[in-house]
C-alpha atoms as a PDB file:
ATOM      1  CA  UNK A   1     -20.417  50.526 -40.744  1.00  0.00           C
ATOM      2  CA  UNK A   2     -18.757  53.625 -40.859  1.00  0.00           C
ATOM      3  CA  UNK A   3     -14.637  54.629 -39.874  1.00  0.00           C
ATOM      4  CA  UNK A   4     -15.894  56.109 -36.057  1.00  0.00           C
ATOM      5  CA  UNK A   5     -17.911  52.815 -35.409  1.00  0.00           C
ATOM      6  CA  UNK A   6     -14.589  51.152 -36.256  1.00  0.00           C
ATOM      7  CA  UNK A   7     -11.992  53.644 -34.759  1.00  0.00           C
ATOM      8  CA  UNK A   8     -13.974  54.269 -31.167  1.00  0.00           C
ATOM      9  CA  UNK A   9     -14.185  58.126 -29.823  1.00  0.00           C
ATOM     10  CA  UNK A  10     -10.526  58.284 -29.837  1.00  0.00           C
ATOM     11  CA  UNK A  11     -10.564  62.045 -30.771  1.00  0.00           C
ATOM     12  CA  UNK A  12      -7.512  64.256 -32.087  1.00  0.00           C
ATOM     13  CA  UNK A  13      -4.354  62.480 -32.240  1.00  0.00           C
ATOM     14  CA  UNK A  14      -1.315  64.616 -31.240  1.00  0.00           C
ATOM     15  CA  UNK A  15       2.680  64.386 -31.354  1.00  0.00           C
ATOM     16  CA  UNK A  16       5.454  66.092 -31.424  1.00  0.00           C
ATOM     17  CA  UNK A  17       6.488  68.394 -34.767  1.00  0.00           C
ATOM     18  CA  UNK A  18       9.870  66.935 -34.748  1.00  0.00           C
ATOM     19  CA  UNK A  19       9.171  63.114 -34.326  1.00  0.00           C
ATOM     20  CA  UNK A  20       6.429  63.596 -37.519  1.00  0.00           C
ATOM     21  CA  UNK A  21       9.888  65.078 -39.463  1.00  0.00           C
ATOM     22  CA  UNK A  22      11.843  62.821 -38.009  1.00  0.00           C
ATOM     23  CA  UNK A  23       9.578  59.724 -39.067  1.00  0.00           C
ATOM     24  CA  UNK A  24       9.217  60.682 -42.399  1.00  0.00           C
ATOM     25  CA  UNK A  25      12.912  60.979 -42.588  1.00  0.00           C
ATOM     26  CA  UNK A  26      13.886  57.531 -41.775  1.00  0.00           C
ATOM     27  CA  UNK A  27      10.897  55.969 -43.162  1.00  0.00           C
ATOM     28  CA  UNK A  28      11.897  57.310 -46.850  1.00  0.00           C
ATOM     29  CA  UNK A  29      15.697  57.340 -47.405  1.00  0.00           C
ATOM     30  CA  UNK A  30      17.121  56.955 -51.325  1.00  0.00           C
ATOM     31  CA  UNK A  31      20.815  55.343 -51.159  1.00  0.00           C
ATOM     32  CA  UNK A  32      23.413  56.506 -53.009  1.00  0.00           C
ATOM     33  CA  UNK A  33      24.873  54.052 -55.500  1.00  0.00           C
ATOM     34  CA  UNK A  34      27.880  53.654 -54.618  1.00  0.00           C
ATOM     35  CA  UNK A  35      29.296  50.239 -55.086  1.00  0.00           C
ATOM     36  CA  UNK A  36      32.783  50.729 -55.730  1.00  0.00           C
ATOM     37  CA  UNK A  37      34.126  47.194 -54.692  1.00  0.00           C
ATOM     38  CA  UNK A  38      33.043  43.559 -53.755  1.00  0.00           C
ATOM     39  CA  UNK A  39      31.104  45.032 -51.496  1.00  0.00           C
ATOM     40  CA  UNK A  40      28.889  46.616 -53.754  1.00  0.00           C
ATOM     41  CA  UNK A  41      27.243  42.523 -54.427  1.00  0.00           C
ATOM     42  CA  UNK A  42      26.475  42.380 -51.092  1.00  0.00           C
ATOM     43  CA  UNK A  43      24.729  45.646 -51.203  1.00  0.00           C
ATOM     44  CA  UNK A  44      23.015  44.336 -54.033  1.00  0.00           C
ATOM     45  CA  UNK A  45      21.947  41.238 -52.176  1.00  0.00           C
ATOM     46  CA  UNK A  46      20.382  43.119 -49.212  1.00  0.00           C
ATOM     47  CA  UNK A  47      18.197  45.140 -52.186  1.00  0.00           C
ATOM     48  CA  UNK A  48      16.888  42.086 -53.855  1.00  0.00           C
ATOM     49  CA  UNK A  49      14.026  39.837 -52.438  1.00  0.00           C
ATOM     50  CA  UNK A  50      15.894  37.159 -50.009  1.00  0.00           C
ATOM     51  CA  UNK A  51      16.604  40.631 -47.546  1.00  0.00           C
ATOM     52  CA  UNK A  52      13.909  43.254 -48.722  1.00  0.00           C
ATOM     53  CA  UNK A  53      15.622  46.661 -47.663  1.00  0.00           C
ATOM     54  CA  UNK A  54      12.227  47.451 -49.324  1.00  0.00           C
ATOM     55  CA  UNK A  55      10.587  47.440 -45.921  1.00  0.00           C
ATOM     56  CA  UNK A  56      12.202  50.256 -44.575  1.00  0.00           C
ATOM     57  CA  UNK A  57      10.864  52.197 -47.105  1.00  0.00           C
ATOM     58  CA  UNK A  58      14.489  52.024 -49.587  1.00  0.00           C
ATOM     59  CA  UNK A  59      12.988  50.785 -52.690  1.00  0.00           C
ATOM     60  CA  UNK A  60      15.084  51.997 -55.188  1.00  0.00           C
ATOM     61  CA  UNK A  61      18.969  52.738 -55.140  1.00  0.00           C
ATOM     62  CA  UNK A  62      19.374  56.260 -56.414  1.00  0.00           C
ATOM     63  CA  UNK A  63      21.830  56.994 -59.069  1.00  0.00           C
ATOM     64  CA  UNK A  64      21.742  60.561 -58.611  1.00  0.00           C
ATOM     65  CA  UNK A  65      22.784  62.446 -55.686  1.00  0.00           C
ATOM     66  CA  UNK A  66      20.204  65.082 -56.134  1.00  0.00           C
ATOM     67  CA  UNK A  67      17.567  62.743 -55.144  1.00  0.00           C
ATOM     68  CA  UNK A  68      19.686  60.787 -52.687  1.00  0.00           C
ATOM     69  CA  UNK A  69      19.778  61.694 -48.890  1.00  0.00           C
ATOM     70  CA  UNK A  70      21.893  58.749 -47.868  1.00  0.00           C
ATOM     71  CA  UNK A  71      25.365  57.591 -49.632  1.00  0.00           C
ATOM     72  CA  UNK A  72      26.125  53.884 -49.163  1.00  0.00           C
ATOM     73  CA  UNK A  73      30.054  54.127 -49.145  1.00  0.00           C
ATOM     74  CA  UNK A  74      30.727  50.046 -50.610  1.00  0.00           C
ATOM     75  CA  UNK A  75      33.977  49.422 -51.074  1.00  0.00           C
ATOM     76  CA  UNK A  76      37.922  51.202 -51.225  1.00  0.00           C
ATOM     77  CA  UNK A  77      38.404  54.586 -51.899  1.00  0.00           C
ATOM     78  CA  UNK A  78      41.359  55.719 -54.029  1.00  0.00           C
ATOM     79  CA  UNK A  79      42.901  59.340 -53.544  1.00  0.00           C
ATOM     80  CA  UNK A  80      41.486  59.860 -57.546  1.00  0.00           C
ATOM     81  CA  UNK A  81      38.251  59.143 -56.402  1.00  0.00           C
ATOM     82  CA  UNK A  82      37.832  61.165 -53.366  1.00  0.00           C
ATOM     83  CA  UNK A  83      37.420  64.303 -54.988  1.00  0.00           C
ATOM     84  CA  UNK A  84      34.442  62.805 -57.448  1.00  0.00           C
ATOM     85  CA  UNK A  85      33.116  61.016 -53.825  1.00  0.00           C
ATOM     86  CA  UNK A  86      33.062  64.566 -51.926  1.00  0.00           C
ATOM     87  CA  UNK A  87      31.620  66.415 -54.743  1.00  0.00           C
ATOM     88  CA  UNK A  88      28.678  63.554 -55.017  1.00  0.00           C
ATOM     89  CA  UNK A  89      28.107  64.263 -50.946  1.00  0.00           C
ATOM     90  CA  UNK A  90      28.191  67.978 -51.770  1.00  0.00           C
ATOM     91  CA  UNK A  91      25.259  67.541 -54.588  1.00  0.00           C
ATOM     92  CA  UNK A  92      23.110  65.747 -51.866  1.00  0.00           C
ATOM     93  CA  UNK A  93      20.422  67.711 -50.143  1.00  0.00           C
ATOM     94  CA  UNK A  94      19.976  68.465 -46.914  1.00  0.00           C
ATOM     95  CA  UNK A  95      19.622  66.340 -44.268  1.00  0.00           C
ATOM     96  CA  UNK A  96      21.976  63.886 -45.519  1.00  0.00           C
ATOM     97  CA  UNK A  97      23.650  60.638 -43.781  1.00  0.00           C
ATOM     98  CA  UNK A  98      26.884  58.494 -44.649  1.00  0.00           C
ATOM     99  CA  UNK A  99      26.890  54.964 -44.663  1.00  0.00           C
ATOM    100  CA  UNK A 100      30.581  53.254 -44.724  1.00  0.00           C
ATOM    101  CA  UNK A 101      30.069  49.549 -45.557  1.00  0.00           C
ATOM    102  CA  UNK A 102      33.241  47.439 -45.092  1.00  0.00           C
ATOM    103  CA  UNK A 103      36.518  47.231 -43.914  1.00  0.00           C
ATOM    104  CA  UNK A 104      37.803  49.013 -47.272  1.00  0.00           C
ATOM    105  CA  UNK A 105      35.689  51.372 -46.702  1.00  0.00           C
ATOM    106  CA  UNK A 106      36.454  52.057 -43.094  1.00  0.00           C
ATOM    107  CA  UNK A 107      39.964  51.823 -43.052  1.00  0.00           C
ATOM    108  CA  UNK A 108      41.180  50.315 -46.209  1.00  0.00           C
ATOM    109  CA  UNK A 109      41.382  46.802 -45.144  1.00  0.00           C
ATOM    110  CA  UNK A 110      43.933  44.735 -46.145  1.00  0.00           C
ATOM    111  CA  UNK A 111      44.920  47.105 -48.788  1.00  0.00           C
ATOM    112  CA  UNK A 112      47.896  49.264 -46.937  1.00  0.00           C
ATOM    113  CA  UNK A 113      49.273  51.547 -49.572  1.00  0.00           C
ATOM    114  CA  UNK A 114      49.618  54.966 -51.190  1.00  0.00           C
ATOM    115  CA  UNK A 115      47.119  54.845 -53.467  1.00  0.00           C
ATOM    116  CA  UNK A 116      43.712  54.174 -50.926  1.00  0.00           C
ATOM    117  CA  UNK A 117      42.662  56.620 -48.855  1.00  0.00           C
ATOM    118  CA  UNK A 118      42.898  55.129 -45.379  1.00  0.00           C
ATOM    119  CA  UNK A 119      38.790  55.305 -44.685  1.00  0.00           C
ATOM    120  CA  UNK A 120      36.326  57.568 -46.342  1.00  0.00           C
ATOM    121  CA  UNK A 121      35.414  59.359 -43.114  1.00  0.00           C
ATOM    122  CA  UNK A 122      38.866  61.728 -44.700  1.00  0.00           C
ATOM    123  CA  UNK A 123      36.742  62.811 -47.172  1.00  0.00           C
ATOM    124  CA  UNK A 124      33.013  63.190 -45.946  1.00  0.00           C
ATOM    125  CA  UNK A 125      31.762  62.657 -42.433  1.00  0.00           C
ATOM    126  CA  UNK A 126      30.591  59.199 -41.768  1.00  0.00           C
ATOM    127  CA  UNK A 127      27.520  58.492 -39.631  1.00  0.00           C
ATOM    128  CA  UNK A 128      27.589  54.373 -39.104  1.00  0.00           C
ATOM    129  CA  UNK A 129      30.496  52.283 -39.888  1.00  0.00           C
ATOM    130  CA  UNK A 130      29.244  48.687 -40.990  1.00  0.00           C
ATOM    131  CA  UNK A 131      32.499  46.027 -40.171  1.00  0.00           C
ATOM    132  CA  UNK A 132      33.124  43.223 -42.852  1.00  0.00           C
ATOM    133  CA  UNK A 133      34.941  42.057 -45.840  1.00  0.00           C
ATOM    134  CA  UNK A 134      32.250  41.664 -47.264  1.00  0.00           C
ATOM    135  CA  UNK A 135      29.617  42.554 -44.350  1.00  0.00           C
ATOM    136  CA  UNK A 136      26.656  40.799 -44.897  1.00  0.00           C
ATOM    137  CA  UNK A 137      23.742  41.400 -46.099  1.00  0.00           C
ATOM    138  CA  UNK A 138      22.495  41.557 -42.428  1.00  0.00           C
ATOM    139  CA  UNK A 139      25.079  43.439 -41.463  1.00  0.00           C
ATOM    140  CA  UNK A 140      24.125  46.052 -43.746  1.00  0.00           C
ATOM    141  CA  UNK A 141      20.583  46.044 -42.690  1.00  0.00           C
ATOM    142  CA  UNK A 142      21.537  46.414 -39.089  1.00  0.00           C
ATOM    143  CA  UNK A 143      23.788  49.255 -39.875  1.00  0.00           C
ATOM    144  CA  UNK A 144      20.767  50.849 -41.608  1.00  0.00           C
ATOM    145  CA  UNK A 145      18.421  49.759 -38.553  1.00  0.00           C
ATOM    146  CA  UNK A 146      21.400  52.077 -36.257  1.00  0.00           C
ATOM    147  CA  UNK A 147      20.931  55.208 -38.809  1.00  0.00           C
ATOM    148  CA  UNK A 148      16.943  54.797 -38.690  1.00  0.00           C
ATOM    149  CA  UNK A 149      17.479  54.751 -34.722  1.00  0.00           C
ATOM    150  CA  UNK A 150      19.736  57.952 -35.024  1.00  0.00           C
ATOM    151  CA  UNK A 151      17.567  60.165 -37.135  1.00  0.00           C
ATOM    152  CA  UNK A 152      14.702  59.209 -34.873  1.00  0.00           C
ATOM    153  CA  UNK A 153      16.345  60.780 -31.976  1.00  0.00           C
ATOM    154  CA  UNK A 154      16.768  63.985 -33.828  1.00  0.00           C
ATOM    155  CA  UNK A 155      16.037  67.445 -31.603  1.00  0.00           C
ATOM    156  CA  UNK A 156      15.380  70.773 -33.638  1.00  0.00           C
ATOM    157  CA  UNK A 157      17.943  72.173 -32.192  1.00  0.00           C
ATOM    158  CA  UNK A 158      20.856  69.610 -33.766  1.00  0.00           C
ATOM    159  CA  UNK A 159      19.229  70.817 -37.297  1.00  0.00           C
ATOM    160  CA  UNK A 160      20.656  74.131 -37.256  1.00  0.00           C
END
């Protein structure tokens, strides 16, 4: 038994050249490490088995930004660190999507001073905001289920 007995006469299959980029997009995004807090366990947790973040198709966490299309912003970011964090985003390739994870993240938190920068969407633009201290690992996922929802609605004409 052949693959047409199985398959039928179902002919040439056709789509769109922009949903085929788009799903390859979401399907394959490397994370940035970038654990900088207590956050950074629970980002951890949503990698390992219990979660799977495998599934939709993250396997590995990326250490380097030059294979990385997606940073995972974990935890507070100090004013010495934001240069080293925009430079990182600036390695990345093209397309490339910002994940903040956490209320230290976001906004700082409860951590109101000088030091902190007051939510890492001063330093690079941030695409989903996941709420928490410490978001869950669920949380997580569903903020990466949003981003897979936004790069599938992609038109050529926002790549330019």
């Amino acid at each position: 038994m052949g693959v047409e007995q199985k398959l039928g006469n179902l002919g040439v299959v056709t789509t769109k050249l922009e949903d085929l980029i788009n799903w390859g997009r979401y399907r394959s995004m490397y994370p940035l490490l970038m654990g900088i807090a207590c956050c950074a366990i629970e980002m951890m947790a949503a990698q390992a088995p219990h979660y799977d973040m495998s599934r939709f198709g993250m396997e590995l966490m990326r250490a380097s930004p030059r294979q990385s299309d997606l940073m995972i912003v974990a935890g507070r970011v100090t004013r010495k660190m934001a240069p080293v964090l925009r430079q990182l985003y600036e390695q990345m390739p093209d397309p490339k999507w910002v994940l903040s994870m956490g209320d230290c993240a976001s906004c700082s938190g409860v951590f109101n001073n000088y030091a902190l920068m007051q939510g890492v969407d001063e330093v690079v633009p941030v695409d989903v905001y996941v709420a928490g201290c410490p978001p869950r690992p669920e949380a997580l996922i569903h903020g990466v289920v949003t981003l897979h929802e936004m790069v599938r609605g992609e038109k050529l004409t926002d790549w330019a």
